[in-house]
PDB file of N, CA and C in Angstrom:
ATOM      1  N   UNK A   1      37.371  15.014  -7.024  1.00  0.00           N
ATOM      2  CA  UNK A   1      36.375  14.076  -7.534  1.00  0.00           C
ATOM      3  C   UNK A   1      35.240  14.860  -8.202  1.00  0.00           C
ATOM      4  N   UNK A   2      34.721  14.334  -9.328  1.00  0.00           N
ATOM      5  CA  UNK A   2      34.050  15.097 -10.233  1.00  0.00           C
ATOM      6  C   UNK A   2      32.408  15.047  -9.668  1.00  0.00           C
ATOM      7  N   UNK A   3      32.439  14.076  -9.113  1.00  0.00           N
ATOM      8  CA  UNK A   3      30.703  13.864  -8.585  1.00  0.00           C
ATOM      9  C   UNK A   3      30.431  14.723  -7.637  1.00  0.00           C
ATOM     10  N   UNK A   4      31.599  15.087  -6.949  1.00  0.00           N
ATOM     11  CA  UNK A   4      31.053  16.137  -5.786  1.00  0.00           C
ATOM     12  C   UNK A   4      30.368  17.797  -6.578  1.00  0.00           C
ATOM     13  N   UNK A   5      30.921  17.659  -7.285  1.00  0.00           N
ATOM     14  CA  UNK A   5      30.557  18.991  -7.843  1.00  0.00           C
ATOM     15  C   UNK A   5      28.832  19.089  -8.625  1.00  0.00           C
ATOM     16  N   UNK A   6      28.081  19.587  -8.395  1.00  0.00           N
ATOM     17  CA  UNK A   6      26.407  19.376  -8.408  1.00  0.00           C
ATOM     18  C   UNK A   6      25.961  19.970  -9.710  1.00  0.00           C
ATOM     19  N   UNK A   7      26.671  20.529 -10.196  1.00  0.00           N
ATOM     20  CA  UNK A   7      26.533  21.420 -11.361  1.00  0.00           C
ATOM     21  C   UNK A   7      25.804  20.743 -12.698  1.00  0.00           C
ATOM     22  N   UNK A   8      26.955  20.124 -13.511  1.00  0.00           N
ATOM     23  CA  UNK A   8      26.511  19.121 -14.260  1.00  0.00           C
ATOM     24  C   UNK A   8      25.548  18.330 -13.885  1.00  0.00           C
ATOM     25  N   UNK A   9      25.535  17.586 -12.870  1.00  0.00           N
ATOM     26  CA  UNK A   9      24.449  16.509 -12.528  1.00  0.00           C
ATOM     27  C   UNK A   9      23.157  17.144 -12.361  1.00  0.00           C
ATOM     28  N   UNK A  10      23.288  18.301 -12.091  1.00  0.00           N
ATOM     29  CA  UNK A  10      21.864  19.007 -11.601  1.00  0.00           C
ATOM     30  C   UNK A  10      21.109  19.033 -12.689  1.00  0.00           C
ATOM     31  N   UNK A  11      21.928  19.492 -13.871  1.00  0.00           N
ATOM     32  CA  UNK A  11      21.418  20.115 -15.307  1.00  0.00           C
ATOM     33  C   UNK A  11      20.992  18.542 -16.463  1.00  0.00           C
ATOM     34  N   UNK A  12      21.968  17.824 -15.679  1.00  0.00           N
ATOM     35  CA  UNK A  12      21.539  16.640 -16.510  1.00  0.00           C
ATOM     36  C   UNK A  12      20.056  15.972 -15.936  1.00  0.00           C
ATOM     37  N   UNK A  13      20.044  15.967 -14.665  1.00  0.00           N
ATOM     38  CA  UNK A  13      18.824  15.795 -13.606  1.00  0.00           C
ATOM     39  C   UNK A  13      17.532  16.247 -14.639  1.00  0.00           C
ATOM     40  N   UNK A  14      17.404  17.503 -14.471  1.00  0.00           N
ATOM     41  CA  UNK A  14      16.356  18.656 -14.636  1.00  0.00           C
ATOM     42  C   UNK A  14      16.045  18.342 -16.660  1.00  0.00           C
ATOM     43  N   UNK A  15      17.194  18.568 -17.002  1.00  0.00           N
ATOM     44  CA  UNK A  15      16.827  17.676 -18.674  1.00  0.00           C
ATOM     45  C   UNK A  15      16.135  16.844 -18.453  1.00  0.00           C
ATOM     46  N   UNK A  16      16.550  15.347 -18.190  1.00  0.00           N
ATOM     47  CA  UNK A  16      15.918  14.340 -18.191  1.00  0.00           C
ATOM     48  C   UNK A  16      14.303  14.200 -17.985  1.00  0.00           C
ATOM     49  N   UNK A  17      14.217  14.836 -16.671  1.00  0.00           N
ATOM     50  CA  UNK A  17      13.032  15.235 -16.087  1.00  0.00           C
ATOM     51  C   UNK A  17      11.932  15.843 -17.007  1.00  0.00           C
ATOM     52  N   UNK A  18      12.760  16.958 -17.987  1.00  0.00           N
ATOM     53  CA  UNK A  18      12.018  17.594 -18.803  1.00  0.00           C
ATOM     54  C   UNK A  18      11.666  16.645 -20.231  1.00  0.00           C
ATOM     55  N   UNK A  19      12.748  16.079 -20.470  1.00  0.00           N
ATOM     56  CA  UNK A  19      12.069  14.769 -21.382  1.00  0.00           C
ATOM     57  C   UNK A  19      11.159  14.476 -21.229  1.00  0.00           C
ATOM     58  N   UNK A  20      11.182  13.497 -20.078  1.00  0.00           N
ATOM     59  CA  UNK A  20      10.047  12.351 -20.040  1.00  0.00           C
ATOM     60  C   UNK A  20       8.614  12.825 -19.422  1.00  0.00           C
ATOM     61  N   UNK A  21       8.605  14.058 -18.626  1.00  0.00           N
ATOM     62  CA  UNK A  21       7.323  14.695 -18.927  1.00  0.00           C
ATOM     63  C   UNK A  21       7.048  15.131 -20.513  1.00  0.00           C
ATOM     64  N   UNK A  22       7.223  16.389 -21.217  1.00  0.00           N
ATOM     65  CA  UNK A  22       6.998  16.631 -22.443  1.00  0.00           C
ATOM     66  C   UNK A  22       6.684  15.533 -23.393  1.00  0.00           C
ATOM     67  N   UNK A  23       7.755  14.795 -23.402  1.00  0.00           N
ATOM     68  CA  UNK A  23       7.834  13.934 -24.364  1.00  0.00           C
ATOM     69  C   UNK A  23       7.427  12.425 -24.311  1.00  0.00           C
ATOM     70  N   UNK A  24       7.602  11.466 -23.252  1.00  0.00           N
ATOM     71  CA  UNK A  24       7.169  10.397 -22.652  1.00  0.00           C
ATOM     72  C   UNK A  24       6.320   9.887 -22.398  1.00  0.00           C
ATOM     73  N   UNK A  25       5.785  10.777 -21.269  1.00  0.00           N
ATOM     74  CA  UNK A  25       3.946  10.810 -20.490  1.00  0.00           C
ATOM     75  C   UNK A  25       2.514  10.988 -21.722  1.00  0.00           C
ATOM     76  N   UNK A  26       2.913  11.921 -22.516  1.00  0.00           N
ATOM     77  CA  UNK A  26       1.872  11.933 -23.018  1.00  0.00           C
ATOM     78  C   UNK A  26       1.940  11.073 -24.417  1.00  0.00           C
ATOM     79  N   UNK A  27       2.947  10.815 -24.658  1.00  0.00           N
ATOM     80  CA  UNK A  27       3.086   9.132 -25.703  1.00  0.00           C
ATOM     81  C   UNK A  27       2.259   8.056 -25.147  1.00  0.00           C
ATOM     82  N   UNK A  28       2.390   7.858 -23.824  1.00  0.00           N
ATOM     83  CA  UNK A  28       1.756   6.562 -23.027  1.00  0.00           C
ATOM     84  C   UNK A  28       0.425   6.776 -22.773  1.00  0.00           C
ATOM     85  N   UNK A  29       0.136   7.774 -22.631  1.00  0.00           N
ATOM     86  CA  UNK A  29      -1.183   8.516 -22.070  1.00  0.00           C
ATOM     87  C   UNK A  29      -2.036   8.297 -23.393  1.00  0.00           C
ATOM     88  N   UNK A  30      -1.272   8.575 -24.457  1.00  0.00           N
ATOM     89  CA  UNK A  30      -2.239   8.351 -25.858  1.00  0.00           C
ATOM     90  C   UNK A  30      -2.825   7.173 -26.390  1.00  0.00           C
ATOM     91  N   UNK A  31      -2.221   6.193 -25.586  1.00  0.00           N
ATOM     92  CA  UNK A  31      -2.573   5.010 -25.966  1.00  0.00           C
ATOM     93  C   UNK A  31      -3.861   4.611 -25.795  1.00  0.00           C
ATOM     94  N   UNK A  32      -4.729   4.055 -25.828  1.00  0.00           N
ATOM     95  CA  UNK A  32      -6.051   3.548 -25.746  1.00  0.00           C
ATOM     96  C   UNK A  32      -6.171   2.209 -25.626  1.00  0.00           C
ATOM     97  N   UNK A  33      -7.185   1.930 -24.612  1.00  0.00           N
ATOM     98  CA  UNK A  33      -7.106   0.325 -24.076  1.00  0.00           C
ATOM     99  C   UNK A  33      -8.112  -0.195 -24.777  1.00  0.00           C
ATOM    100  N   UNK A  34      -7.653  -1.528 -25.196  1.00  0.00           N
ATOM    101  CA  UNK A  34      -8.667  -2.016 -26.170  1.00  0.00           C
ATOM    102  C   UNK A  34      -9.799  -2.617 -25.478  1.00  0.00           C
ATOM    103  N   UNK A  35      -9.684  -2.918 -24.084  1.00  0.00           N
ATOM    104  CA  UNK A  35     -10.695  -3.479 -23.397  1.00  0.00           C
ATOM    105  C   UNK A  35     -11.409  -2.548 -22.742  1.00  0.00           C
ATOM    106  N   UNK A  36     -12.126  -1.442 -23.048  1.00  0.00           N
ATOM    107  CA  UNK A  36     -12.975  -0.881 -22.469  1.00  0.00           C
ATOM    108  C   UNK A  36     -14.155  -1.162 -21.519  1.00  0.00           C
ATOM    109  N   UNK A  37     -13.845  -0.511 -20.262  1.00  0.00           N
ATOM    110  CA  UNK A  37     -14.782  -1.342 -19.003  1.00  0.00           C
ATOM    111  C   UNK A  37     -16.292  -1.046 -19.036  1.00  0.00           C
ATOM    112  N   UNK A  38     -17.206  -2.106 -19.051  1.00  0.00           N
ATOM    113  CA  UNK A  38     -18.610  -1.798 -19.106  1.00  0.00           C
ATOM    114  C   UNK A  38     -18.707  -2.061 -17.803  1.00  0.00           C
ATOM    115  N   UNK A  39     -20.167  -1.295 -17.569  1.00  0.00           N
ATOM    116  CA  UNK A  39     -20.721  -1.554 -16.210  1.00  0.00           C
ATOM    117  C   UNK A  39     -21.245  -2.818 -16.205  1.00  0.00           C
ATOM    118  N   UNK A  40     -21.234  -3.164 -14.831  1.00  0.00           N
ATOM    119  CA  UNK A  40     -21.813  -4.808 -14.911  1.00  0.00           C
ATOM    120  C   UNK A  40     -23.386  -5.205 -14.754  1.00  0.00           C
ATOM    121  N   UNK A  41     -24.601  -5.427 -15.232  1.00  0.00           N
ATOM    122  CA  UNK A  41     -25.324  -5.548 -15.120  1.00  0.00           C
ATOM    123  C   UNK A  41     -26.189  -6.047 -13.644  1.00  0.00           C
ATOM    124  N   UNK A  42     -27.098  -5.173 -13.237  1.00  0.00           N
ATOM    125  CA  UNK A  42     -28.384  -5.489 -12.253  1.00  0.00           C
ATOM    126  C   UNK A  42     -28.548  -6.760 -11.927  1.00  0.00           C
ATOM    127  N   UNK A  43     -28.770  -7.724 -13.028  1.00  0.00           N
ATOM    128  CA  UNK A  43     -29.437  -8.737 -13.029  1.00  0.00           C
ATOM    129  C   UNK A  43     -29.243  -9.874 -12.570  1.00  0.00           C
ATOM    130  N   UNK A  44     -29.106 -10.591 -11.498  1.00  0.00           N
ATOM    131  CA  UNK A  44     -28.550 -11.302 -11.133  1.00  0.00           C
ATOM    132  C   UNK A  44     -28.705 -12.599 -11.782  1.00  0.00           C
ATOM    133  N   UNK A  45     -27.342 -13.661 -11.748  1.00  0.00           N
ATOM    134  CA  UNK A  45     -28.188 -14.891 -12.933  1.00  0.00           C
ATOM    135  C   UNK A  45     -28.945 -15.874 -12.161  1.00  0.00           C
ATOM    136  N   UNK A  46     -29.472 -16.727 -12.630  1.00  0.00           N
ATOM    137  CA  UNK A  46     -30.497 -17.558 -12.188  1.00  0.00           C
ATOM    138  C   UNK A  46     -29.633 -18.856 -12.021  1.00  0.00           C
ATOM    139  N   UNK A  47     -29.529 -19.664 -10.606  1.00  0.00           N
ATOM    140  CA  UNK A  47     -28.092 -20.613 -10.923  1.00  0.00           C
ATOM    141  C   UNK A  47     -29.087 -21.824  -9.479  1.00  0.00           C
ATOM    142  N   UNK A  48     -28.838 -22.576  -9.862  1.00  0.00           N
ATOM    143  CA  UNK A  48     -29.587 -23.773  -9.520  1.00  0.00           C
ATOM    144  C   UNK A  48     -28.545 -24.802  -8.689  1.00  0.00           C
ATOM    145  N   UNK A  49     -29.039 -25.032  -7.764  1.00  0.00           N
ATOM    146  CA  UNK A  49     -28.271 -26.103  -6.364  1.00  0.00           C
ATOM    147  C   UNK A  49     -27.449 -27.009  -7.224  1.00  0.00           C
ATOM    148  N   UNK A  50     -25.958 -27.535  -6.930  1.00  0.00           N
ATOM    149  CA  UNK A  50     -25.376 -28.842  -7.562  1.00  0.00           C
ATOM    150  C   UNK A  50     -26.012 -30.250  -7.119  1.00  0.00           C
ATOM    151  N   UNK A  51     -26.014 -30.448  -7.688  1.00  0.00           N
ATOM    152  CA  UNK A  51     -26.373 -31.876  -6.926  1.00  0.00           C
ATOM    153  C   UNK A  51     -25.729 -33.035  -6.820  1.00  0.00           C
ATOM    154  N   UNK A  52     -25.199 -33.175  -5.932  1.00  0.00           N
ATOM    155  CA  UNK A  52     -23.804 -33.835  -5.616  1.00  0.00           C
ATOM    156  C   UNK A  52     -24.399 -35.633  -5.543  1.00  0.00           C
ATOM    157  N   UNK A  53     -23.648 -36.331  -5.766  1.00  0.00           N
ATOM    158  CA  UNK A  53     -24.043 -37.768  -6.332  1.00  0.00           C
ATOM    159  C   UNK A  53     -24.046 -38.583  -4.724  1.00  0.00           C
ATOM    160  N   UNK A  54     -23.184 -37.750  -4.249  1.00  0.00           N
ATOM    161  CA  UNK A  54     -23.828 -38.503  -2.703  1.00  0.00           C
ATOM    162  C   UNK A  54     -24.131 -37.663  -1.531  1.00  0.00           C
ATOM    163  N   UNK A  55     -25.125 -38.397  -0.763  1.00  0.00           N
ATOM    164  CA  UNK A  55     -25.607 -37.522   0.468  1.00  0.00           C
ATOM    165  C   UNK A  55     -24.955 -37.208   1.655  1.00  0.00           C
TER     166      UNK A  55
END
């Protein structure tokens, strides 16, 4: 049986591996998010009781 043998699979393993670091990661990594996070402001808002139609 051909799977027992580690050889090939190892080398195909370790390629792959070497792809998608080199080549993969830093494709995705380049991307830039269009929603850039601001800090949220101090200020708390000014928000007034509901006033519910019955007591």
């Amino acid at each position: 049986m051909p799977q027992l043998n580690p050889a090939p699979w190892f080398y195909i393993l370790v390629f792959s591996w070497l792809v998608i670091l080199t080549l993969v990661i830093p494709k995705v990594n380049a991307h830039l998010s269009t929603n850039s996070p601001h800090p949220q402001s101090t200020k708390t808002p000014k928000t007034t009781p509901w006033a519910w139609p019955w007591p």
